[in-house]
Protein backbone atom coordinates (compact mmCIF):
# COMPACT_ATOMS: atom_id res chain seq x y z
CA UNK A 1 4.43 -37.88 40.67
CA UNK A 2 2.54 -35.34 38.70
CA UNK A 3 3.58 -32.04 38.74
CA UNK A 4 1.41 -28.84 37.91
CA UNK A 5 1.38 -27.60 34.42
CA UNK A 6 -1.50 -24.91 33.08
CA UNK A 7 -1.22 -23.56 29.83
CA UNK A 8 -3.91 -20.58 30.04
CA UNK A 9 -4.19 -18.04 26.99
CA UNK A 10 -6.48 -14.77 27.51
CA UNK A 11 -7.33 -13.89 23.84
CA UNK A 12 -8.81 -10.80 25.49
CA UNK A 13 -5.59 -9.63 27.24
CA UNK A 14 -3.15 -10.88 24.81
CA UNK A 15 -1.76 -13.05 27.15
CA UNK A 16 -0.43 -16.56 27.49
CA UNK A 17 0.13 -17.82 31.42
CA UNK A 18 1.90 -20.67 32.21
CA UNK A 19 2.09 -21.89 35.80
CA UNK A 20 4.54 -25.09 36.35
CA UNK A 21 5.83 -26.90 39.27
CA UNK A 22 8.64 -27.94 39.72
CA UNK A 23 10.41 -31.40 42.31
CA UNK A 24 12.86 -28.64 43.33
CA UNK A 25 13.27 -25.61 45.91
CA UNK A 26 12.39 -22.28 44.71
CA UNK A 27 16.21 -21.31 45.14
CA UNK A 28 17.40 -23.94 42.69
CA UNK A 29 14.48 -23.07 40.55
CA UNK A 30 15.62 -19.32 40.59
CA UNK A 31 19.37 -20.20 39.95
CA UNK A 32 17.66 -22.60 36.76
CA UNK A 33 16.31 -19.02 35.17
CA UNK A 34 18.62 -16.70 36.11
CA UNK A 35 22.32 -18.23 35.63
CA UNK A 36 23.37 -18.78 32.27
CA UNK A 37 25.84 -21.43 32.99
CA UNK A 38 22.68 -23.65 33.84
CA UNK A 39 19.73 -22.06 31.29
CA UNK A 40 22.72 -23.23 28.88
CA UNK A 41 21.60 -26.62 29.98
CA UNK A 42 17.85 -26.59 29.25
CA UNK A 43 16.29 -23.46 27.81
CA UNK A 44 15.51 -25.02 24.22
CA UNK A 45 13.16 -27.85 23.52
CA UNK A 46 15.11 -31.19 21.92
CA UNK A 47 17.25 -31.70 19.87
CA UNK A 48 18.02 -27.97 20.16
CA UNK A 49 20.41 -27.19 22.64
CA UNK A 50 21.31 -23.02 24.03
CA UNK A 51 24.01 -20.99 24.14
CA UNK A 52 24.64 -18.18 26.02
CA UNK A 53 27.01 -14.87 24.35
CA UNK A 54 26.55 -12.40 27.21
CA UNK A 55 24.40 -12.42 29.85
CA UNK A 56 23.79 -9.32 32.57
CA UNK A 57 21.32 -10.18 34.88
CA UNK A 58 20.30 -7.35 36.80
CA UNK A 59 18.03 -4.55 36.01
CA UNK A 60 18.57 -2.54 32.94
CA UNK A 61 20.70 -5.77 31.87
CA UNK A 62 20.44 -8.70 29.17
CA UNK A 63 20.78 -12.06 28.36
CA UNK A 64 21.36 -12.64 24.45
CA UNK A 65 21.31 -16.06 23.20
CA UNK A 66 20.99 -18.74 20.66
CA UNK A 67 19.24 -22.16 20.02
CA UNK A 68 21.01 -24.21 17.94
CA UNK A 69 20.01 -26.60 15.99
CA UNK A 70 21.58 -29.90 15.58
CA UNK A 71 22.84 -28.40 11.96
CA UNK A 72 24.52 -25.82 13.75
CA UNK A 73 22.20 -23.01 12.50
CA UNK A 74 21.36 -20.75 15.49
CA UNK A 75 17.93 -18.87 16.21
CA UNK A 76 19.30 -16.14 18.37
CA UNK A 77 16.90 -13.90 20.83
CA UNK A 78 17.57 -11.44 23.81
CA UNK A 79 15.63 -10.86 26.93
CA UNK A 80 16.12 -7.13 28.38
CA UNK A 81 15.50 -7.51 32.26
CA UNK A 82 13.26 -4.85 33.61
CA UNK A 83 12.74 -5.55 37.31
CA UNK A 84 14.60 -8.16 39.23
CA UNK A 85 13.14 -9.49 43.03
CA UNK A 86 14.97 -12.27 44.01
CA UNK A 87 14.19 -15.42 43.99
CA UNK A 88 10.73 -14.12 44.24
CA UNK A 89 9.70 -12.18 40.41
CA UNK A 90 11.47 -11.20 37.67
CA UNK A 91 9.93 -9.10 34.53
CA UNK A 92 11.68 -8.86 31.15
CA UNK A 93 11.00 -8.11 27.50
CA UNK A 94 12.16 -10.86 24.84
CA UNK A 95 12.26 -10.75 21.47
CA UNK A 96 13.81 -12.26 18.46
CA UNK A 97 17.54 -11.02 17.39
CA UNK A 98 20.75 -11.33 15.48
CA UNK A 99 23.57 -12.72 17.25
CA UNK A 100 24.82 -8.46 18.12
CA UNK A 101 21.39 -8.39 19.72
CA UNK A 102 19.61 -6.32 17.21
CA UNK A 103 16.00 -6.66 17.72
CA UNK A 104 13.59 -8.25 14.80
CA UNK A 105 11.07 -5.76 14.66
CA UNK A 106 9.39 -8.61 12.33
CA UNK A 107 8.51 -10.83 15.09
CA UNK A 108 6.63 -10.19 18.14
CA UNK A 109 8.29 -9.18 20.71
CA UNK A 110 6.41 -9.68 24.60
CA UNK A 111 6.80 -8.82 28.00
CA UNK A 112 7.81 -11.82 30.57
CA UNK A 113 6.50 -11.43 34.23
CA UNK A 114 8.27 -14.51 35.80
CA UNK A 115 6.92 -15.59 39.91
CA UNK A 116 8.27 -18.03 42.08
CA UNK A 117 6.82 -19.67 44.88
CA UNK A 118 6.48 -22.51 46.98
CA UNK A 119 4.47 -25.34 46.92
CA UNK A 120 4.99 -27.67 49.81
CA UNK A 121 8.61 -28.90 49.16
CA UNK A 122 8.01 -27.87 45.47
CA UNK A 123 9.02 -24.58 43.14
CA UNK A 124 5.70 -23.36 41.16
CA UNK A 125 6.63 -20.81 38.46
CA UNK A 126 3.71 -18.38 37.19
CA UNK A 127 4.85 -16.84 33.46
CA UNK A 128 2.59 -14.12 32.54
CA UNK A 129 3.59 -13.49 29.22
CA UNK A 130 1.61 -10.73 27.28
CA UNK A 131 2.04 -9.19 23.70
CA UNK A 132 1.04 -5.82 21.98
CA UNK A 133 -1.63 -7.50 20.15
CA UNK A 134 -4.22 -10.46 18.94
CA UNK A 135 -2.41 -10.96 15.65
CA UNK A 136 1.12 -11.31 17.82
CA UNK A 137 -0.34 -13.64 20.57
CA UNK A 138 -1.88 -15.60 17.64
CA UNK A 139 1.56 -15.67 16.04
CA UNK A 140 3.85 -17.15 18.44
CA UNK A 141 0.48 -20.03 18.96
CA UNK A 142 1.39 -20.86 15.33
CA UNK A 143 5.18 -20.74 15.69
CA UNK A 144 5.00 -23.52 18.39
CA UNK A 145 5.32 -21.90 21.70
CA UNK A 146 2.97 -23.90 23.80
CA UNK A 147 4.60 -27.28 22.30
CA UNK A 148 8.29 -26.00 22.58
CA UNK A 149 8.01 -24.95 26.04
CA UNK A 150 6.34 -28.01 26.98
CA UNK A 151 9.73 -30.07 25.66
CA UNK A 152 11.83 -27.06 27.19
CA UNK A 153 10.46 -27.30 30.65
CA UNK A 154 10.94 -31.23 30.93
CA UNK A 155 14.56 -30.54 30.17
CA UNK A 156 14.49 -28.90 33.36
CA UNK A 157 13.03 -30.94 35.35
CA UNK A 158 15.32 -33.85 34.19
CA UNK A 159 18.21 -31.07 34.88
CA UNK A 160 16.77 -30.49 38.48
CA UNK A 161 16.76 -34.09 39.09
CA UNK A 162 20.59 -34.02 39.06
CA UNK A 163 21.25 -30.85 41.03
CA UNK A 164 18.63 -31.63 44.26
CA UNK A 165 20.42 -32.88 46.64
């Protein structure tokens, strides 16, 4: 079965959208995103693996966390939740961070505008994800993103395979 997966990026906008589907119901999808006990379980592309330190998800709350890599060093980040709809949109603002959550004001930093909805039995999840500029958009290209959250996203599906019942 082949699921949807569009990897769009708006050089105009500064944006980068990402629309997957998922063999799943949009509720387990929305648990997948929004409970650390399970983004502890796939949010990081192989071999690196994600822990969670605190995680408040409402709005005005955060989730700070690392990747690890199989060295035990840890790339730590935090997402600040700005709205929450549930199970239908989220928006939040990520960035990089040290493990006490202190933004990088190095690295770009974006704003996450996270959908869910059905398709037939299926979850689709629309990420708009847009940054302050070209040169930042550009940036995280370089860094990787579209290949690591290619890896990271079939770690969920291979996690939603064991929680559909």
């Amino acid at each position: 079965m082949k699921l949807q997966f569009d990897f769009l990026v708006d050089k105009e906008k500064n944006t980068i959208t990402v629309k997957r589907e998922f063999a799943a119901g949009r509720q387990l999808v929305w648990d997948a995103y929004t409970k650390s006990e399970l983004l502890d379980q796939w949010f990081a592309p192989r071999p690196l693996t994600t822990k969670t330190k605190s995680m408040d998800f409402r709005e005005g709350g955060h989730w700070l966390y690392a990747m690890v890599d199989p060295g035990g060093m840890e790339y730590w980040a935090r997402l600040d939740y700005v709205t929450i709809n549930p199970i239908d949109n989220y928006s939040a603002l990520d960035a990089f961070s040290n493990e006490e959550g202190t933004i990088n004001p190095d690295l770009p930093r974006a704003k996450w505008e996270v959908s869910f909805s059905d398709k037939n039995e299926h979850a689709l999840v629309e990420n708009v994800v847009t940054y302050a500029s070209l040169q930042d958009l550009e940036k995280v290209i370089e860094m990787g993103l579209k290949e690591g959250l290619t890896a990271t996203l079939e770690k969920l599906d291979e996690l939603l395979l064991t929680l559909v019942k």
